[in-house]
C-alpha atoms as a PDB file:
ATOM      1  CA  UNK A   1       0.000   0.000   0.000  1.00  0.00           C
ATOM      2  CA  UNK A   2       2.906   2.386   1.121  1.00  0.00           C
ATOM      3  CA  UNK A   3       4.158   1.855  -2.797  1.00  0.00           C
ATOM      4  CA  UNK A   4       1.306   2.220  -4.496  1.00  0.00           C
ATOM      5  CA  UNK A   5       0.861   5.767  -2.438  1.00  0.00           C
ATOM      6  CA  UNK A   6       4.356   6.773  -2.910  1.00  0.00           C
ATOM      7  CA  UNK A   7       3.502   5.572  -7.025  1.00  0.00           C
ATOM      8  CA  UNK A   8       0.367   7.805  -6.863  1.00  0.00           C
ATOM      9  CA  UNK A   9       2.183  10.920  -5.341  1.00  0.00           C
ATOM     10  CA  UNK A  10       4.789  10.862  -7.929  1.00  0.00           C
ATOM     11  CA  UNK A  11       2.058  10.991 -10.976  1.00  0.00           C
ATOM     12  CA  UNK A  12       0.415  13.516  -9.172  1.00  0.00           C
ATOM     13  CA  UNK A  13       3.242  15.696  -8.538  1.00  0.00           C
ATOM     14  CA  UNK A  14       4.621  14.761 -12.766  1.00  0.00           C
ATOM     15  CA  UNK A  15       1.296  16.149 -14.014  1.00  0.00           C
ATOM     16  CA  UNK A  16       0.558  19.184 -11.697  1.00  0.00           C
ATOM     17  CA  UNK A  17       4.515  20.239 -13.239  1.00  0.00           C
ATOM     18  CA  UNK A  18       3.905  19.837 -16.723  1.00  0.00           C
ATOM     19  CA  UNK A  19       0.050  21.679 -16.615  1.00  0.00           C
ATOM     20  CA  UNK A  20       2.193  24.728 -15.143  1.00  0.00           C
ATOM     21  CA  UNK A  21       4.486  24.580 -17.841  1.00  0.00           C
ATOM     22  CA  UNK A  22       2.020  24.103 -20.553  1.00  0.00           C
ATOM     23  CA  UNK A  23      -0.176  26.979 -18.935  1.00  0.00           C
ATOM     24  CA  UNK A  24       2.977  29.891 -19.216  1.00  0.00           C
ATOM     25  CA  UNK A  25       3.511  28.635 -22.927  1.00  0.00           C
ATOM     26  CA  UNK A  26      -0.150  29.933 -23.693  1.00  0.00           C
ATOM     27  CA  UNK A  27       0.660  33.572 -22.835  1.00  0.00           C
ATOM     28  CA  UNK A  28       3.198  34.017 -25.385  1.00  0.00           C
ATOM     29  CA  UNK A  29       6.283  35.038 -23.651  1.00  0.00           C
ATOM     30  CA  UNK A  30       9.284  33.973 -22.335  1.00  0.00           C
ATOM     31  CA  UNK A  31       8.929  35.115 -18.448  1.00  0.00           C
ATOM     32  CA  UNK A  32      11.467  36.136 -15.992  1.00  0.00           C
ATOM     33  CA  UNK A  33      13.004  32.754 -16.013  1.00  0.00           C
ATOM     34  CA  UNK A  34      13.823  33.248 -19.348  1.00  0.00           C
ATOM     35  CA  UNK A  35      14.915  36.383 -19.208  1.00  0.00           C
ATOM     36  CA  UNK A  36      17.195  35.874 -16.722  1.00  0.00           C
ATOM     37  CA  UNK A  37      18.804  32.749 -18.429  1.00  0.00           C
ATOM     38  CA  UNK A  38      19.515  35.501 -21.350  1.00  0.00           C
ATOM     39  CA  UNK A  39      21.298  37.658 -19.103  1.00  0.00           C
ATOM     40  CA  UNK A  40      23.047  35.073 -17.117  1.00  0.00           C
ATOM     41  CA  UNK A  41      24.348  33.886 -20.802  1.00  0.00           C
ATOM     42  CA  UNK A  42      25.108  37.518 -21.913  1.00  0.00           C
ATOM     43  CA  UNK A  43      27.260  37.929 -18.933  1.00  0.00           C
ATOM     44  CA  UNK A  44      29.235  34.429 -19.408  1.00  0.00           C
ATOM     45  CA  UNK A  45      29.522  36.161 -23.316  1.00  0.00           C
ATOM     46  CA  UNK A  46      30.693  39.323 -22.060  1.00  0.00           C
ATOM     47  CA  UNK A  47      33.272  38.276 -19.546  1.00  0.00           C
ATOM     48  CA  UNK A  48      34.879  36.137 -21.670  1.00  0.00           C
ATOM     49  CA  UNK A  49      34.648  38.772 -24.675  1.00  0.00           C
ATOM     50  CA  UNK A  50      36.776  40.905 -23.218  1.00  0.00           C
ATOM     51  CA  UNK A  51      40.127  38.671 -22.119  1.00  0.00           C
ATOM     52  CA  UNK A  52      40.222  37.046 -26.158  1.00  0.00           C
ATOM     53  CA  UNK A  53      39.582  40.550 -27.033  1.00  0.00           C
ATOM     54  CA  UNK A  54      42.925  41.770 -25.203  1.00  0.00           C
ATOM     55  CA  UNK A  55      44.539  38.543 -26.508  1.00  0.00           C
ATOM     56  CA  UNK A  56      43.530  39.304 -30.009  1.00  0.00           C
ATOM     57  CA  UNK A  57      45.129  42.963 -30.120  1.00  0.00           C
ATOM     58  CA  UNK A  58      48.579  41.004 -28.069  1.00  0.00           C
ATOM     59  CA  UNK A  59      48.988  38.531 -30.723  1.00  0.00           C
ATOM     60  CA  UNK A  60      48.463  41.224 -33.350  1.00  0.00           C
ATOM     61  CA  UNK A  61      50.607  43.738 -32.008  1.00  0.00           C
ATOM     62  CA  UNK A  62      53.494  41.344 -31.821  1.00  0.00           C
ATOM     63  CA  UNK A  63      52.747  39.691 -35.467  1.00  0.00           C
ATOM     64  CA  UNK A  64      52.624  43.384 -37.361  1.00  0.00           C
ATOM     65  CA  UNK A  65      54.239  45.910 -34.861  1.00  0.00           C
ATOM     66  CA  UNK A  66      57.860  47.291 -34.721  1.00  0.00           C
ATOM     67  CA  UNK A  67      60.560  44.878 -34.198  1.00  0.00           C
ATOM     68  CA  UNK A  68      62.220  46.145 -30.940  1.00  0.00           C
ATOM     69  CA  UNK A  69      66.628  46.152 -31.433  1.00  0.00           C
ATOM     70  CA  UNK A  70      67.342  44.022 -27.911  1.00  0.00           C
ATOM     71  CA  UNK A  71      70.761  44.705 -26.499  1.00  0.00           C
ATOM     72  CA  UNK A  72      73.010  41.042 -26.027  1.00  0.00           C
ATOM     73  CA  UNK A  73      74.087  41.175 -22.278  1.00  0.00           C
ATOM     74  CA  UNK A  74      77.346  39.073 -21.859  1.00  0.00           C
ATOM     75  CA  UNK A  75      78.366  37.200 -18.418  1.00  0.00           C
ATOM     76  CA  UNK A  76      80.656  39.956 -17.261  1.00  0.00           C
ATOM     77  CA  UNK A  77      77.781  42.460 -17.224  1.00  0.00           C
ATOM     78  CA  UNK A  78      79.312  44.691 -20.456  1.00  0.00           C
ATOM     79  CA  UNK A  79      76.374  45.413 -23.242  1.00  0.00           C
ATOM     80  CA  UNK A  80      77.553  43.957 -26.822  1.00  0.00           C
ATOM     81  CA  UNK A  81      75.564  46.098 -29.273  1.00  0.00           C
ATOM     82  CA  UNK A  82      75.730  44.476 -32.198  1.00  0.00           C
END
């Protein structure tokens, strides 16, 4: 009997869950929920927009900028420029 109630609950509880969901479909939008799994996803976008961005103008700064003349330090501590 204690299965057959804990069976019963279950279904009950299944259905109640998918008449709420099929009742906020009808009104045509998306809700707060949904709105809020936007913004939670624009955010994720945005924060990792901006590190590639800085990344992006690195790597092309070093492939087409000015090649920098480094000075050759020997052991002694004297600077051969050559």
């Amino acid at each position: 009997m204690k299965n057959t109630l804990r069976i019963v609950t279950l279904l009950v509880m299944l259905q109640a869950s998918s008449v709420f969901a099929a009742s906020s479909a009808e009104s045509g939008g998306i809700g707060i929920i949904g709105w809020l799994f936007i913004g939670f996803m624009a955010v994720i976008v945005a924060f990792q927009f901006i590190p590639s961005a800085m990344m992006f103008g690195s790597m092309m700064a070093g492939l087409f900028g000015k090649t920098k003349k480094h000075e050759e330090v020997l052991n002694n501590g004297k600077v051969n420029n050559s």
